[in-house]
Protein backbone atom coordinates (compact mmCIF):
# COMPACT_ATOMS: atom_id res chain seq x y z
CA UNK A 1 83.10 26.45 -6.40
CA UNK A 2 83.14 29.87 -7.78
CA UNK A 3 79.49 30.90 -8.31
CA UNK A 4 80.43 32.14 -12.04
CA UNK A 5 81.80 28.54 -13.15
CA UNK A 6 78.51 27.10 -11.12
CA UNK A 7 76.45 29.20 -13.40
CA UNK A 8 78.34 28.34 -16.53
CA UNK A 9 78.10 24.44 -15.74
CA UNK A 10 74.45 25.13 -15.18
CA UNK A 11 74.35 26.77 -19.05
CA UNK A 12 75.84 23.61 -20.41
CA UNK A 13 73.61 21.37 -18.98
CA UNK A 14 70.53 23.32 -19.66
CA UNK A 15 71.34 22.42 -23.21
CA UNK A 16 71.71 19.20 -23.25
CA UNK A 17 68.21 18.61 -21.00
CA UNK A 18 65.35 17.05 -23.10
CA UNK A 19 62.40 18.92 -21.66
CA UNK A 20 61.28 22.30 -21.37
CA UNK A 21 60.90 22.22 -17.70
CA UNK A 22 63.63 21.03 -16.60
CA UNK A 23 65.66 23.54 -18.61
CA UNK A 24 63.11 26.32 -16.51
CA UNK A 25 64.19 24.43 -13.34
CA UNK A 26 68.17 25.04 -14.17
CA UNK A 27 67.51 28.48 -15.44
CA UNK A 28 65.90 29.61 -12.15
CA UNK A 29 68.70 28.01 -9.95
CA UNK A 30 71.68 29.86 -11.90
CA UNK A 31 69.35 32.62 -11.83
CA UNK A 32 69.26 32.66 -7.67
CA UNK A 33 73.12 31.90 -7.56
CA UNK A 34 73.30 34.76 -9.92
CA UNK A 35 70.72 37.11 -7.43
CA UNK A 36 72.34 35.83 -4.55
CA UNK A 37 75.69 37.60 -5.25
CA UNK A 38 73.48 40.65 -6.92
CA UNK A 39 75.48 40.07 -9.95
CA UNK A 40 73.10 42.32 -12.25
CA UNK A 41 74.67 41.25 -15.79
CA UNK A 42 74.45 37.39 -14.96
CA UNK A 43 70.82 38.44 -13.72
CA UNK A 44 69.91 40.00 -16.87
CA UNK A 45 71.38 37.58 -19.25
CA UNK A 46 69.77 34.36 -17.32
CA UNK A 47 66.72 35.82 -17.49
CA UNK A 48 66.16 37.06 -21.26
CA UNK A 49 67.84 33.60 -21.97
CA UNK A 50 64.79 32.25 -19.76
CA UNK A 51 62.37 34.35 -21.74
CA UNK A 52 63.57 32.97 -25.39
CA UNK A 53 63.61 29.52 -24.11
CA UNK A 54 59.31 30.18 -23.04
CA UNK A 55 58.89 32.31 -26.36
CA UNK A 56 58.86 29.16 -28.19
CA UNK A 57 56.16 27.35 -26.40
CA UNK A 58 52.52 27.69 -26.26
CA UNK A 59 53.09 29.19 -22.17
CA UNK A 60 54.26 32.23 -20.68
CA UNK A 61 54.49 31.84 -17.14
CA UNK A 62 57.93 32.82 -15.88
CA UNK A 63 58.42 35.36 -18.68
CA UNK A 64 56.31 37.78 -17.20
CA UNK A 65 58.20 38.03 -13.76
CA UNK A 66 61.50 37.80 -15.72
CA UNK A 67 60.46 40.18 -18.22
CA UNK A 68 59.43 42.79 -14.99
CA UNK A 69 62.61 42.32 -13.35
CA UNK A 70 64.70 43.71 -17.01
CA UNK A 71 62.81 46.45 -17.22
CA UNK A 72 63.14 47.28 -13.03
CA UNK A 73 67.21 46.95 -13.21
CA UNK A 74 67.68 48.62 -16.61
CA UNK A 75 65.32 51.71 -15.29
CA UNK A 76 67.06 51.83 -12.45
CA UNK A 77 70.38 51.51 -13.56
CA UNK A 78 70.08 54.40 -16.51
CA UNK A 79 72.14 53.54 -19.44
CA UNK A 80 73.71 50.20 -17.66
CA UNK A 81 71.93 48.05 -20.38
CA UNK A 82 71.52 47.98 -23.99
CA UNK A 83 67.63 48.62 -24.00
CA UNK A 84 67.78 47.04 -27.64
CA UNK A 85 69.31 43.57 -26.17
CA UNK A 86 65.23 42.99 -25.13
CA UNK A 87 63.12 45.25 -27.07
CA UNK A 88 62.52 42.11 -29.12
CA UNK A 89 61.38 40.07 -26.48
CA UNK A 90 59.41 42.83 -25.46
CA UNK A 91 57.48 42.51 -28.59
CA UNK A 92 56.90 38.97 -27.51
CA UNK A 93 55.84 40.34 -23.93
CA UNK A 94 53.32 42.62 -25.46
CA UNK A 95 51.53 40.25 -27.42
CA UNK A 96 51.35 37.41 -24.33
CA UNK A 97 49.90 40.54 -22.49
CA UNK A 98 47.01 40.56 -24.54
CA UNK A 99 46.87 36.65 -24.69
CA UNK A 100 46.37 37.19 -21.45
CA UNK A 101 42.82 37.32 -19.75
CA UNK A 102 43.22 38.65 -16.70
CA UNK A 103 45.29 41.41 -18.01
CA UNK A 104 42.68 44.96 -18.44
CA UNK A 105 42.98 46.71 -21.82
CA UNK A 106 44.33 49.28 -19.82
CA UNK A 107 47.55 47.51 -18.70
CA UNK A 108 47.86 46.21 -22.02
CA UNK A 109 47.82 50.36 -23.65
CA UNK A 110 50.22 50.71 -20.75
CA UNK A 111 52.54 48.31 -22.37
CA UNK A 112 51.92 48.96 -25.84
CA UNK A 113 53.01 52.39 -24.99
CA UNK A 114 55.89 52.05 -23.19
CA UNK A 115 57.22 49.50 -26.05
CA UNK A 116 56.69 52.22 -28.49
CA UNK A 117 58.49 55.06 -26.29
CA UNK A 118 61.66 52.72 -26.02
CA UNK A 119 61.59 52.07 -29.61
CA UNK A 120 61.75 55.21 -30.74
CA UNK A 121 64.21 56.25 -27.75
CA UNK A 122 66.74 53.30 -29.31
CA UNK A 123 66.67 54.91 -32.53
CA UNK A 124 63.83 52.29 -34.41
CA UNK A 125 61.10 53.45 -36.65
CA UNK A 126 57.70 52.60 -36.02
CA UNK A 127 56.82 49.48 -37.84
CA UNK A 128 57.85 46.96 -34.61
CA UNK A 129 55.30 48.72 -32.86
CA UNK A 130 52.65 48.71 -35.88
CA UNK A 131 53.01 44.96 -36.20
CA UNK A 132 52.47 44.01 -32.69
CA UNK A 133 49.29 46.07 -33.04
CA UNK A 134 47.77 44.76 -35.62
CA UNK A 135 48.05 40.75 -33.86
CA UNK A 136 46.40 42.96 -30.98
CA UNK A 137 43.69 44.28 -33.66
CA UNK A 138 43.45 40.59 -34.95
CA UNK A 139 43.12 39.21 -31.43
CA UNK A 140 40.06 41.58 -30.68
CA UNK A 141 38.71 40.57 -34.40
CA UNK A 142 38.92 43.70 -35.79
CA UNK A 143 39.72 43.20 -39.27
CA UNK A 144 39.62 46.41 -40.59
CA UNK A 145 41.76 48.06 -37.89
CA UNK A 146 44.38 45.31 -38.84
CA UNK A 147 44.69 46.04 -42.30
CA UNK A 148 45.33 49.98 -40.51
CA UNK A 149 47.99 48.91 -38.96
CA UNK A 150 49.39 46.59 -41.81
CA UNK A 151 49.63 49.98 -43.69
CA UNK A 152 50.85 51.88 -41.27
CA UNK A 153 53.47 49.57 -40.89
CA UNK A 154 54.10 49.31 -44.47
CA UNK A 155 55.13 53.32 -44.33
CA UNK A 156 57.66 52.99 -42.02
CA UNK A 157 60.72 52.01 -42.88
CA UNK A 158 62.41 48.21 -42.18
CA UNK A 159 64.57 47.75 -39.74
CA UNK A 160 65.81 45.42 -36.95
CA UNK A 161 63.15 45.48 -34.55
CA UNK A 162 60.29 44.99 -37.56
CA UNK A 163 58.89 41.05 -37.47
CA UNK A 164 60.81 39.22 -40.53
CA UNK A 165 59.67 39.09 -44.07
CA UNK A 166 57.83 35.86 -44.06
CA UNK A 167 55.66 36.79 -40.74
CA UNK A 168 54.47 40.16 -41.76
CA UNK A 169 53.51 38.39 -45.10
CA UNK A 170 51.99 35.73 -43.45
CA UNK A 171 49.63 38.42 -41.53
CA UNK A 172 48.64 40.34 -44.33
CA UNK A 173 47.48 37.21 -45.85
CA UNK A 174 45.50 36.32 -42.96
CA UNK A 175 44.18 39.45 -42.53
CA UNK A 176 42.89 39.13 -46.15
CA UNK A 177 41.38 35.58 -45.34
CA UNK A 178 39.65 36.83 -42.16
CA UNK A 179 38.15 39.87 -44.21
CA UNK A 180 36.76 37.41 -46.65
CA UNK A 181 38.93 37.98 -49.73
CA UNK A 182 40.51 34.82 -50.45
CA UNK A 183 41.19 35.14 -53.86
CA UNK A 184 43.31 38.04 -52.72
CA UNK A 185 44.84 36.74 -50.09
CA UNK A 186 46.30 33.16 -52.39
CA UNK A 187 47.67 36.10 -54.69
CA UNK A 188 49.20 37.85 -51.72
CA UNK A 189 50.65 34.59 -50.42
CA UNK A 190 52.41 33.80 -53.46
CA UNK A 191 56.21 34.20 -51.81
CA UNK A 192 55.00 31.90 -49.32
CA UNK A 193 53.26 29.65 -50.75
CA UNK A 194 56.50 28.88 -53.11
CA UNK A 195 58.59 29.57 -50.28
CA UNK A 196 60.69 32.49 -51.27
CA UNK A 197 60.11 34.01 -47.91
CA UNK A 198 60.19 30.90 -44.81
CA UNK A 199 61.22 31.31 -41.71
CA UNK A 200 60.99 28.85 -38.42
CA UNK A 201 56.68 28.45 -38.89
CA UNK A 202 56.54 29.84 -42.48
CA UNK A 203 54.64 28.89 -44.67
CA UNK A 204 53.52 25.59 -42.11
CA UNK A 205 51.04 28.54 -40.58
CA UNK A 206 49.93 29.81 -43.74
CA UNK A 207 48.94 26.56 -45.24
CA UNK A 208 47.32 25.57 -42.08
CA UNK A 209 45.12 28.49 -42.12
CA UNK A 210 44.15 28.66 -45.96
CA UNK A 211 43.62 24.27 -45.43
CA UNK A 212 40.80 25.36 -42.81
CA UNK A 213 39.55 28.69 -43.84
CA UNK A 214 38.92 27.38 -47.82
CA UNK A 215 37.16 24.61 -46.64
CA UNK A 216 35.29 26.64 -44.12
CA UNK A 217 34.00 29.11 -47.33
CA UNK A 218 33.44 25.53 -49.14
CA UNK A 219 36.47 26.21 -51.59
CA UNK A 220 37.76 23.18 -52.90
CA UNK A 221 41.43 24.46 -53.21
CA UNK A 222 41.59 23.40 -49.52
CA UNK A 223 42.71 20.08 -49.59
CA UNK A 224 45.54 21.58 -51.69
CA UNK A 225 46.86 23.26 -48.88
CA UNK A 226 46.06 20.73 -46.21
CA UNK A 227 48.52 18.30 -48.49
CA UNK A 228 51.04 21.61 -48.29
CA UNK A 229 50.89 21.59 -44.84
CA UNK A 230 51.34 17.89 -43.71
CA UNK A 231 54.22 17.98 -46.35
CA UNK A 232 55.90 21.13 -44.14
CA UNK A 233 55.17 19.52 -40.68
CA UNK A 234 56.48 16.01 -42.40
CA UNK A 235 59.63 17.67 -43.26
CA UNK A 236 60.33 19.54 -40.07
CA UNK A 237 58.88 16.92 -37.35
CA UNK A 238 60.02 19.10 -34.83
CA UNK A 239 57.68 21.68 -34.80
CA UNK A 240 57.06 22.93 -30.90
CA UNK A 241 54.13 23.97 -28.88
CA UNK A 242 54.49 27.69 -30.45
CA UNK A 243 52.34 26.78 -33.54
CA UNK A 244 49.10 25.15 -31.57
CA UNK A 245 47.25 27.54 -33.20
CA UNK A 246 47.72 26.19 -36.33
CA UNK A 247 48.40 22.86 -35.44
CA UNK A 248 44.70 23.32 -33.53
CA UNK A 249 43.42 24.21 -37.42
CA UNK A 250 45.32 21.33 -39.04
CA UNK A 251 43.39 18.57 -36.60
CA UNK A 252 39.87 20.27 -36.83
CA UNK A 253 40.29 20.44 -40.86
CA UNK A 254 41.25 16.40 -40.47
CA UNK A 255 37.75 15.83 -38.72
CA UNK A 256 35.97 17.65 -41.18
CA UNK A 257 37.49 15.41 -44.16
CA UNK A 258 37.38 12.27 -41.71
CA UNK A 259 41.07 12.18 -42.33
CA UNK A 260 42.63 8.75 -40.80
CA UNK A 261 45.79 10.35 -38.73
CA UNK A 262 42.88 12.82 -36.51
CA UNK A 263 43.89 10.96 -33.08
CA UNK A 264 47.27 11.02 -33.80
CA UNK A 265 47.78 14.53 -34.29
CA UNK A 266 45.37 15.19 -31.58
CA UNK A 267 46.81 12.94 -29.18
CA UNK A 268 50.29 14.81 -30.37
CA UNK A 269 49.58 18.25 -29.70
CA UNK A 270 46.66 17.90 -26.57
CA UNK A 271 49.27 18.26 -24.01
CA UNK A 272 50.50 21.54 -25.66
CA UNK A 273 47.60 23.43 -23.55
CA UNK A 274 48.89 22.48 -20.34
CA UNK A 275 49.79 25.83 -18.44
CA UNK A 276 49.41 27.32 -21.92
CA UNK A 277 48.65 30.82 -22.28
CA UNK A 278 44.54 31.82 -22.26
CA UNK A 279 44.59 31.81 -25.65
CA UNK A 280 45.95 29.05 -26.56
CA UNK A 281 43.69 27.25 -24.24
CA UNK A 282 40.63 29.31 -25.87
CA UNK A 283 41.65 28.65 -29.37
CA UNK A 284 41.83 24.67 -28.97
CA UNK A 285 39.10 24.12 -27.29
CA UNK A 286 37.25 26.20 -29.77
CA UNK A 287 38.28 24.01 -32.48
CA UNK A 288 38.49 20.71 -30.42
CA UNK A 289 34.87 20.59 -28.86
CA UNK A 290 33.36 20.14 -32.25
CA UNK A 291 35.33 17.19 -32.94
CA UNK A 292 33.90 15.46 -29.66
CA UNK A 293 30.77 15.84 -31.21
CA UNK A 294 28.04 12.61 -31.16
CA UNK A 295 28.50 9.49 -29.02
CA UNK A 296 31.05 6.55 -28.77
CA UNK A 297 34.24 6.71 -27.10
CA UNK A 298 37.90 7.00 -28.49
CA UNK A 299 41.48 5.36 -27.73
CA UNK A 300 43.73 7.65 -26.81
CA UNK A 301 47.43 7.61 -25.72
CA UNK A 302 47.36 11.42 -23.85
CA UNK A 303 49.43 12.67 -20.99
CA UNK A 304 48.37 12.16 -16.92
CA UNK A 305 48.45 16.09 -16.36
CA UNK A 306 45.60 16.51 -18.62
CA UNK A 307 42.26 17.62 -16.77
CA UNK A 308 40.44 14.96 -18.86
CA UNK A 309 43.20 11.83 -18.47
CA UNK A 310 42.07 8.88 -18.35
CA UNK A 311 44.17 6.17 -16.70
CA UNK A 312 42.35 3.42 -19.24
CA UNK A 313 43.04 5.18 -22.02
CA UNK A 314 39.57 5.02 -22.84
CA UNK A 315 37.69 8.56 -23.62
CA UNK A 316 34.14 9.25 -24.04
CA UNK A 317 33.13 11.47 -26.90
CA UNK A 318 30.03 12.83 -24.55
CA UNK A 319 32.79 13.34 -21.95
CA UNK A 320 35.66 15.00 -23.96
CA UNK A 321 32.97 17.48 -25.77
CA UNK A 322 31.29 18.28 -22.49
CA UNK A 323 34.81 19.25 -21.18
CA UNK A 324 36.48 21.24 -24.64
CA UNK A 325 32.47 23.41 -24.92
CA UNK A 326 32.72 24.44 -21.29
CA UNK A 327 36.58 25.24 -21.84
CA UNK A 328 35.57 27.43 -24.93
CA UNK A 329 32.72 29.26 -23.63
CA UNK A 330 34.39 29.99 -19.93
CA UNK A 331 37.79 31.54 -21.70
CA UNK A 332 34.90 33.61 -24.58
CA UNK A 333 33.57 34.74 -21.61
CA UNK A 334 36.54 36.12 -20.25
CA UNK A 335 38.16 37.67 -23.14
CA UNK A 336 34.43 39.13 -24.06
CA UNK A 337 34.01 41.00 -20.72
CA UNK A 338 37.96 42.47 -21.04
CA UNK A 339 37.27 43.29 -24.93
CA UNK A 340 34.10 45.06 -23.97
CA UNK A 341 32.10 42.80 -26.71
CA UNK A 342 30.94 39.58 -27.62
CA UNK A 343 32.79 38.25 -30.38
CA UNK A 344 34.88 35.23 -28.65
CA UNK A 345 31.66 33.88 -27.72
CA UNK A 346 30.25 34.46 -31.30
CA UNK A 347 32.92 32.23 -32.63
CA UNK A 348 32.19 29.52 -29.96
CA UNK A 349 28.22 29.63 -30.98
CA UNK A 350 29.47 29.15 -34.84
CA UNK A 351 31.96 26.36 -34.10
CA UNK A 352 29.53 24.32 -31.96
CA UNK A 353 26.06 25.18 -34.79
C-alpha cells in the first residue's frame, strides 16, 4: 500500500480510538512511515497534530521531542513552513518548559526568547509573549511581576497569537485573588462569572479557584462558587486531564466542607498524575496530602499504574498521606533549587500546618 493512504487510514482510526495512548501509539507509527520516506510536510503535520492531541492532558512527554524536531526542519528549511502554523503550540511548549523541573531558568529565557523573536518576525504584537510570561511570573509566585506583565499585555494590541478573551480574564482574576484582593477580583470576574466570555475551561477554572481561595480567607461566598463549579463540571462531564489543577482545588475544598462525593472525584481525577507534567504532580499532591490526614483507611476504586494501588482496594489514610507529603515536598524541593528560592516548599509547610 502506498505509504500516503497508510498514513491517512492511520488518521481515521486515531479518531475513532478511546484512549489517549493509543491515539500516541498511531500517531508515532504514521509518523515513522512518514520519516521513513523523509516526507517533511507529512512529518510536520503528524507531529503538531501529536502535540494538540498532548496539549489537552495533564502530560507532555512526546511534545517536547516533536516540538524540537518543527523547529529543526523549519530552520533548516528557511521559509518551507508557515512559522505561524506552530507559534501557538509554541506558547504551549513554553509554558510546559517551565512546568518542567529539570529544565534551568536558563533554557527556559532561551525559549521565552526565541518565542518572542518569531513572533515578532511573523508579524504579531507582543501580547502572546506577555501572557505566557506572566503564567511563568505566576508559576515562580511572583504576584506583582504578574500583574507587570498583565499590563504590559494589556498595551499591546489583540491579535491571533494573544490567549482568548475568557483566559486572559480568567488570569487577571487570579492574579487579583493570589495578591489578596478578592473583592476586586469577583468585580473583575464579572464576564465570567455570568459567562459572557467561556471558552473550553472557562469559567469551570475560575469558580474552582474563587470555591477554594474564599474559603481559604474564611469568606463565606465560597460555597457559592463551589455550587458554580459542580454545576459547570455537571454540565460538561467531559472535562480532561488539562484542568487537574483545578479539579485538584475542587476535591481539597470538598474535604474541607466534608462534602459526600470527596472519593469520587478523587478516585476520578487520581490517575490524571500519571506521567503528568512536574507540576501537575506538585500541585496535587500539595492539595491531596492534607486530605490523608488522621487515621482509618478508605475504599477506593483507583487505577493499577498508580504508585500507591492497592490490589484490595483498601487504602490507609497513614499510608496515602505518607506517600502525597513526600510527593509534595520532593517536587518543592526541586522547583525551589531551579527558582533560586523557597516558596514551593512554603506552600507545602502551609498546606500540611
Amino acid at each position: 500500500m502506498n505509504y500516503n493512504l497508510e498514513i491517512q487510514k492511520i488518521l481515521l482510526k486515531v479518531e475513532e480510538l478511546p484512549s489517549f495512548s493509543d491515539k500516541v501509539k498511531a500517531l508515532k507509527e504514521a509518523i515513522a512511515l512518514a520519516d521513513k520516506h523523509n516526507d517533511l510536510d507529512w512529518g510536520f503535520d503528524l507531529r503538531l497534530t501529536l502535540i494538540q492531541k498532548e496539549r489537552n492532558t495533564s502530560k507532555c512527554e512526546e511534545s517536547f521531542p516533536a516540538f524540537a524536531w518543527i523547529l529543526n526542519a523549519s530552520d533548516s528549511n528557511e521559509d518551507y513552513f508557515d512559522e505561524s502554523e506552530f507559534l501557538w503550540e509554541y506558547k504551549w511548549m513554553f509554558c510546559s518548559a517551565y512546568r518542567n523541573a529539570s529544565l534551568s531558568l536558563d533554557q527556559i529565557k532561551g525559549i521565552g526568547d526565541d518565542l518572542r523573536q518569531r513572533l515578532k518576525k511573523n508579524g504579531y504584537s507582543d501580547r502572546a509573549y506577555y501572557n505566557v510570561m506572566t503564567g511563568y511570573a505566576l508559576h515562580l509566585r511572583d504576584y506583582k511581576l504578574a500583574q507587570e506583565y498583565i499590563e504590559l499585555a494589556d498595551a499591546e494590541i489583540l491579535d491571533d497569537m494573544a490567549n482568548c478573551p475568557a483566559c486572559e480574564l480568567d488570569t487577571k482574576v487570579e492574579t487579583l485573588l493570589d495578591l489578596g484582593h478578592i473583592d476586586e477580583s469577583l468585580i473583575k470576574a464579572q464576564d465570567l462569572i455570568n459567562k459572557k466570555l467561556t471558552c473550553y475551561s472557562m469559567p469551570f477554572q475560575t469558580f474552582c479557584s474563587f470555591a477554594y481561595k474564599l474559603h481559604e480567607a474564611g469568606d463565606e461566598r465560597a460555597s457559592i462558587y463551589f455550587d458554580k463549579a459542580l454545576d459547570e463540571y455537571h454540565a460538561h462531564d467531559q472535562y480532561d486531564s488539562s484542568v487537574g489543577y483545578s479539579m485538584g482545588l475542587l476535591v481539597a475544598y470538598m474535604y474541607k466542607v466534608n462534602h459526600p462525593e470527596l472519593w469520587g472525584f478523587f478516585s476520578r481525577i487520581a490517575e490524571w498524575q500519571i506521567g503528568a507534567e512536574d507540576i501537575h504532580i506538585y500541585n496535587f499532591a500539595k492539595y491531596m496530602a492534607p486530605i490523608m490526614k488522621g487515621e482509618g483507611q478508605v475504599e477506593l476504586n483507583l487505577s493499577p499504574l498508580l504508585p500507591y494501588y492497592q490490589e484490595s482496594g483498601v487504602y490507609q489514610l497513614s499510608e496515602l498521606f505518607s506517600y502525597f507529603k513526600e510527593t509534595a515536598y520532593d517536587y518543592a524541593d526541586r522547583f525551589d533549587q531551579r527558582n533560586s528560592n523557597s516558596n514551593y516548599r512554603k506552600e507545602v509547610d502551609a498546606a500540611l500546618a
